[in-house]
C-alpha atoms as a PDB file:
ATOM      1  CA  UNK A   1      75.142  97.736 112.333  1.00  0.00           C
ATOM      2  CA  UNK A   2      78.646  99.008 113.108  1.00  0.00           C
ATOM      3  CA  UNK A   3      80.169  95.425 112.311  1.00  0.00           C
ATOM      4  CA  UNK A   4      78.653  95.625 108.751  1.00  0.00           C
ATOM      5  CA  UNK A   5      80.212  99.152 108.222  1.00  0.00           C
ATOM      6  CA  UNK A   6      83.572  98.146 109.332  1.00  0.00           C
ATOM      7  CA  UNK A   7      83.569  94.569 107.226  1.00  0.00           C
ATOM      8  CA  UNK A   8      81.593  95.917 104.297  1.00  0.00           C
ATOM      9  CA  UNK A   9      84.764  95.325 101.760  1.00  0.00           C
ATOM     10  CA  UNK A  10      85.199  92.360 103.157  1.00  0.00           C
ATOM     11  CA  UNK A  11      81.020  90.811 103.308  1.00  0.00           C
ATOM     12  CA  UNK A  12      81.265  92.673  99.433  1.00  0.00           C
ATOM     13  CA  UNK A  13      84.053  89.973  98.654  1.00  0.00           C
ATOM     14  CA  UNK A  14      82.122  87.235  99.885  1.00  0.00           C
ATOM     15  CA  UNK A  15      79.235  88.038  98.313  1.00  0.00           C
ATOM     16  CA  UNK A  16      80.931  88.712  94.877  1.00  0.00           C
ATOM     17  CA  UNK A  17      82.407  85.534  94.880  1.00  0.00           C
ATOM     18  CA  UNK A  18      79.514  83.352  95.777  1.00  0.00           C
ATOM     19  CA  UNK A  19      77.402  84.959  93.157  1.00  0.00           C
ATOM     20  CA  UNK A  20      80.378  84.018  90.652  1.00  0.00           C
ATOM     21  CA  UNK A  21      80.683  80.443  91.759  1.00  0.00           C
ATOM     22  CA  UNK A  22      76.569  79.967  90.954  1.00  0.00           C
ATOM     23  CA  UNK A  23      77.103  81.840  87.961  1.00  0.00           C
ATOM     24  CA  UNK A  24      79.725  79.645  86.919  1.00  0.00           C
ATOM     25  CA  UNK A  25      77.907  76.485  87.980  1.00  0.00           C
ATOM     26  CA  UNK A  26      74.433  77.625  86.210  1.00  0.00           C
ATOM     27  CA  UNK A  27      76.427  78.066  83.020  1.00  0.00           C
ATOM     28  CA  UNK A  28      79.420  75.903  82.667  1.00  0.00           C
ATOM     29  CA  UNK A  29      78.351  72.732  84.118  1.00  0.00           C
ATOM     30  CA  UNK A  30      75.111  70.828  82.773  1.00  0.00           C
ATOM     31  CA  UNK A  31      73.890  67.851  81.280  1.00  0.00           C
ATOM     32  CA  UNK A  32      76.035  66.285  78.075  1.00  0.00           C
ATOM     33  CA  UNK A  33      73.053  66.297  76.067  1.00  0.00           C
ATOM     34  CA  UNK A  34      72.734  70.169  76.121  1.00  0.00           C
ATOM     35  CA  UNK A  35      76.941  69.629  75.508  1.00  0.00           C
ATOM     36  CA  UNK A  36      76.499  67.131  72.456  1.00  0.00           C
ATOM     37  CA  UNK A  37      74.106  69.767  70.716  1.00  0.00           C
ATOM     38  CA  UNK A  38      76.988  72.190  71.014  1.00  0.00           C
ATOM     39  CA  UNK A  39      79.700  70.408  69.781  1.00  0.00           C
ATOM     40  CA  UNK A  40      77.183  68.922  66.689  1.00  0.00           C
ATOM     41  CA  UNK A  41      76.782  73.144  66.532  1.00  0.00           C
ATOM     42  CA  UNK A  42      80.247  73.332  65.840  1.00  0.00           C
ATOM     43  CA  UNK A  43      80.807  70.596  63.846  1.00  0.00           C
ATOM     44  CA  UNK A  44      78.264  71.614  61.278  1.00  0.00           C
ATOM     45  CA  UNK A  45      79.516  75.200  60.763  1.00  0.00           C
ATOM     46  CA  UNK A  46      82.988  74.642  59.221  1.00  0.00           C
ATOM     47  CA  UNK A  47      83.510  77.100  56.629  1.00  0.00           C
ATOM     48  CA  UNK A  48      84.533  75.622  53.259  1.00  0.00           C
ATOM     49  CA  UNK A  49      88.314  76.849  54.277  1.00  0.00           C
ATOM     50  CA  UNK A  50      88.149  74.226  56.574  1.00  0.00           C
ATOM     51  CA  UNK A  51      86.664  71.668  54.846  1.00  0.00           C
ATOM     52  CA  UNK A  52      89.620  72.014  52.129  1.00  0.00           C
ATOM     53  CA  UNK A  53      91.674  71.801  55.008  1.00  0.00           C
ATOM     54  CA  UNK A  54      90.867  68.877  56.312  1.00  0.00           C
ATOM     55  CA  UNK A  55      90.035  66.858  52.746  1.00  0.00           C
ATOM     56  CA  UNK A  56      93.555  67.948  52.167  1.00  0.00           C
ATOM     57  CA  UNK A  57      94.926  66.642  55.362  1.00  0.00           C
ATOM     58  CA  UNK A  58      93.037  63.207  54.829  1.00  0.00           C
ATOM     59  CA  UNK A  59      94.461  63.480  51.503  1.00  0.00           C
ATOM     60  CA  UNK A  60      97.905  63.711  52.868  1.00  0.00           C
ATOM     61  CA  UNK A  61      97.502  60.555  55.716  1.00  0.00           C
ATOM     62  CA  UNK A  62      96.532  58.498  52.910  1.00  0.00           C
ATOM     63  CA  UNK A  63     100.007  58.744  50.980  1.00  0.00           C
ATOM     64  CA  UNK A  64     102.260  55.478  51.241  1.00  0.00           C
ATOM     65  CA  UNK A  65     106.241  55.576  50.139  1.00  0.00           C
ATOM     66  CA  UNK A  66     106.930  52.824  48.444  1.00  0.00           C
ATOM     67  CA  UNK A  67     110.278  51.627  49.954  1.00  0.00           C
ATOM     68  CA  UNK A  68     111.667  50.063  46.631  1.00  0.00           C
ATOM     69  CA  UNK A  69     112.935  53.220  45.718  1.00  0.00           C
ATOM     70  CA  UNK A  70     115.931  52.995  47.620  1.00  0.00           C
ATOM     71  CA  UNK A  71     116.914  50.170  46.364  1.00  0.00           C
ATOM     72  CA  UNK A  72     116.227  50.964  42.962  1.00  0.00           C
ATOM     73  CA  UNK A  73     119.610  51.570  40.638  1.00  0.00           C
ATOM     74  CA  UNK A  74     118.767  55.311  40.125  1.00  0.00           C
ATOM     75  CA  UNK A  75     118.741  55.905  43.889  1.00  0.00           C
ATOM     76  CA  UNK A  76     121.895  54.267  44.350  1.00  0.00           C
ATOM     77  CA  UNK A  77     123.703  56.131  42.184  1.00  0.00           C
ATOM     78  CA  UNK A  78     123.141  59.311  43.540  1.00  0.00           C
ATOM     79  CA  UNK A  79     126.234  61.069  45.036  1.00  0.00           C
ATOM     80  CA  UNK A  80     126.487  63.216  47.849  1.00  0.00           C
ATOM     81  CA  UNK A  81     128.060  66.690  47.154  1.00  0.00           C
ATOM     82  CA  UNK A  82     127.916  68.137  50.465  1.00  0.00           C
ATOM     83  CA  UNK A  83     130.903  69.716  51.875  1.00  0.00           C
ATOM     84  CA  UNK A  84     132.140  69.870  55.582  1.00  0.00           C
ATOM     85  CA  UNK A  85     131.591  72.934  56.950  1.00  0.00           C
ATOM     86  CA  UNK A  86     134.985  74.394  59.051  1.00  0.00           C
ATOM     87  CA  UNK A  87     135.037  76.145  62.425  1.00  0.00           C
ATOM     88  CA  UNK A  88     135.479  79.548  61.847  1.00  0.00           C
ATOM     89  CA  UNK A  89     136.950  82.109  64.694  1.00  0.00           C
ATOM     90  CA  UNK A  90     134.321  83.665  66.852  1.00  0.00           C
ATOM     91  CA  UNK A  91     133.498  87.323  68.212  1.00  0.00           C
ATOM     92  CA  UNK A  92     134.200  89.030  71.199  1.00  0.00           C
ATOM     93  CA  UNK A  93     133.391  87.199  74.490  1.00  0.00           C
ATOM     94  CA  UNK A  94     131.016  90.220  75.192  1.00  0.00           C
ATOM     95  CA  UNK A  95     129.969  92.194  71.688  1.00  0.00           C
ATOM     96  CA  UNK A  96     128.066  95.100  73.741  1.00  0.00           C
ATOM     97  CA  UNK A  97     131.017  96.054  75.495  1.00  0.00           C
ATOM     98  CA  UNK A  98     133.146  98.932  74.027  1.00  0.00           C
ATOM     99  CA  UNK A  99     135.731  98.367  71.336  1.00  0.00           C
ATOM    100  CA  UNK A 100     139.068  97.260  72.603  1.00  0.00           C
ATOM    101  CA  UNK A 101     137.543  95.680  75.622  1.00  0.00           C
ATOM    102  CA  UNK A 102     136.766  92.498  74.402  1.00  0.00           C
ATOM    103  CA  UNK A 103     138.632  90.145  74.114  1.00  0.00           C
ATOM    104  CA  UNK A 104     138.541  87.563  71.216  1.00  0.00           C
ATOM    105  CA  UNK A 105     137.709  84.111  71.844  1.00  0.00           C
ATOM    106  CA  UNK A 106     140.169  81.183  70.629  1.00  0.00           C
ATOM    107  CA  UNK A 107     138.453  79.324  67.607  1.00  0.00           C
ATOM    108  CA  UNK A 108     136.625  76.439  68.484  1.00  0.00           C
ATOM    109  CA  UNK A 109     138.417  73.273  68.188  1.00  0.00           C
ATOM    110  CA  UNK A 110     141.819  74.597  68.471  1.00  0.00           C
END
Protein backbone atom coordinates (compact mmCIF):
# COMPACT_ATOMS: atom_id res chain seq x y z
CA UNK A 1 0.00 0.00 0.00
CA UNK A 2 2.76 2.50 0.79
CA UNK A 3 4.34 1.96 -2.82
CA UNK A 4 0.98 3.04 -4.40
CA UNK A 5 0.90 6.25 -2.19
CA UNK A 6 4.35 7.23 -3.00
CA UNK A 7 3.99 6.43 -7.06
CA UNK A 8 0.37 7.51 -7.28
CA UNK A 9 1.34 10.59 -9.81
CA UNK A 10 3.29 8.49 -11.46
CA UNK A 11 0.66 4.90 -11.81
CA UNK A 12 -2.01 8.19 -12.59
CA UNK A 13 0.30 8.92 -15.72
CA UNK A 14 0.32 5.53 -16.83
CA UNK A 15 -3.01 4.98 -16.54
CA UNK A 16 -4.02 8.31 -18.29
CA UNK A 17 -2.09 7.52 -21.10
CA UNK A 18 -3.13 4.00 -21.78
CA UNK A 19 -6.73 4.96 -21.59
CA UNK A 20 -5.80 7.71 -24.34
CA UNK A 21 -3.96 5.35 -26.62
CA UNK A 22 -7.40 2.91 -26.67
CA UNK A 23 -9.32 5.90 -26.99
CA UNK A 24 -7.43 6.95 -29.84
CA UNK A 25 -7.32 3.49 -31.41
CA UNK A 26 -11.29 2.87 -30.85
CA UNK A 27 -11.87 6.12 -32.70
CA UNK A 28 -9.29 7.04 -35.20
CA UNK A 29 -8.38 3.84 -36.70
CA UNK A 30 -11.13 1.48 -38.36
CA UNK A 31 -12.18 -0.11 -41.36
CA UNK A 32 -12.13 2.16 -44.85
CA UNK A 33 -15.59 1.36 -45.42
CA UNK A 34 -16.80 3.24 -42.24
CA UNK A 35 -13.89 5.96 -43.83
CA UNK A 36 -15.44 5.98 -47.48
CA UNK A 37 -18.98 6.84 -45.92
CA UNK A 38 -17.28 9.83 -44.36
CA UNK A 39 -15.54 11.26 -47.01
CA UNK A 40 -18.93 10.54 -49.48
CA UNK A 41 -20.42 12.67 -46.13
CA UNK A 42 -18.31 15.36 -47.04
CA UNK A 43 -18.40 15.31 -50.46
CA UNK A 44 -22.13 15.65 -50.64
CA UNK A 45 -22.45 18.68 -48.31
CA UNK A 46 -20.65 21.43 -50.30
CA UNK A 47 -22.49 24.51 -49.92
CA UNK A 48 -23.40 26.20 -53.22
CA UNK A 49 -20.28 28.72 -52.39
CA UNK A 50 -18.31 25.93 -53.13
CA UNK A 51 -19.81 24.54 -55.88
CA UNK A 52 -19.36 28.09 -57.72
CA UNK A 53 -16.01 27.71 -56.64
CA UNK A 54 -15.05 24.90 -58.07
CA UNK A 55 -17.33 25.22 -61.56
CA UNK A 56 -15.34 28.37 -61.70
CA UNK A 57 -12.02 26.78 -61.17
CA UNK A 58 -12.86 24.00 -63.86
CA UNK A 59 -13.91 26.88 -65.81
CA UNK A 60 -10.56 28.45 -65.51
CA UNK A 61 -8.30 24.92 -66.32
CA UNK A 62 -10.21 24.72 -69.38
CA UNK A 63 -8.86 28.12 -70.95
CA UNK A 64 -6.16 27.63 -73.84
CA UNK A 65 -3.89 30.82 -75.15
CA UNK A 66 -3.70 30.69 -78.45
CA UNK A 67 0.04 31.35 -79.18
CA UNK A 68 -0.55 33.19 -82.59
CA UNK A 69 -0.99 36.22 -80.84
CA UNK A 70 2.47 36.97 -80.50
CA UNK A 71 3.17 36.74 -83.66
CA UNK A 72 0.37 38.59 -84.84
CA UNK A 73 1.32 42.35 -86.34
CA UNK A 74 -0.60 44.12 -83.48
CA UNK A 75 1.53 42.38 -80.85
CA UNK A 76 4.59 43.24 -82.50
CA UNK A 77 4.13 46.59 -82.60
CA UNK A 78 3.72 47.22 -79.18
CA UNK A 79 6.49 49.33 -77.51
CA UNK A 80 7.84 49.13 -74.24
CA UNK A 81 7.69 52.40 -72.16
CA UNK A 82 9.23 51.29 -69.09
CA UNK A 83 11.91 53.28 -67.59
CA UNK A 84 15.07 52.13 -65.59
CA UNK A 85 14.70 52.70 -62.26
CA UNK A 86 18.14 54.51 -60.54
CA UNK A 87 19.79 53.65 -57.22
CA UNK A 88 18.88 56.10 -54.92
CA UNK A 89 21.06 56.88 -51.53
CA UNK A 90 20.01 54.87 -48.55
CA UNK A 91 19.28 55.59 -44.70
CA UNK A 92 21.18 55.34 -41.77
CA UNK A 93 23.07 52.03 -41.19
CA UNK A 94 20.94 51.78 -37.92
CA UNK A 95 17.50 54.10 -38.15
CA UNK A 96 16.58 53.35 -34.30
CA UNK A 97 19.61 54.79 -33.10
CA UNK A 98 19.56 58.51 -32.05
CA UNK A 99 19.99 61.32 -34.53
CA UNK A 100 23.54 62.15 -35.33
CA UNK A 101 24.66 58.67 -34.57
CA UNK A 102 24.16 57.11 -37.66
CA UNK A 103 25.99 57.18 -40.06
CA UNK A 104 24.82 57.30 -43.76
CA UNK A 105 25.48 54.55 -45.99
CA UNK A 106 27.33 55.18 -49.49
CA UNK A 107 24.68 54.73 -52.38
CA UNK A 108 24.61 51.51 -53.83
CA UNK A 109 26.59 51.09 -56.86
CA UNK A 110 28.96 53.83 -56.30
Amino acid sequence: MDFFKQNQTAILVIVIVVIAFFAYSYFFTGKESSNAVLQEEQVSTATPADQDLISLLLELKSITLDEAIFSNQAFQSLEDFSQDLVNEPVGRVNPFAPLGQGQSRPASGQ
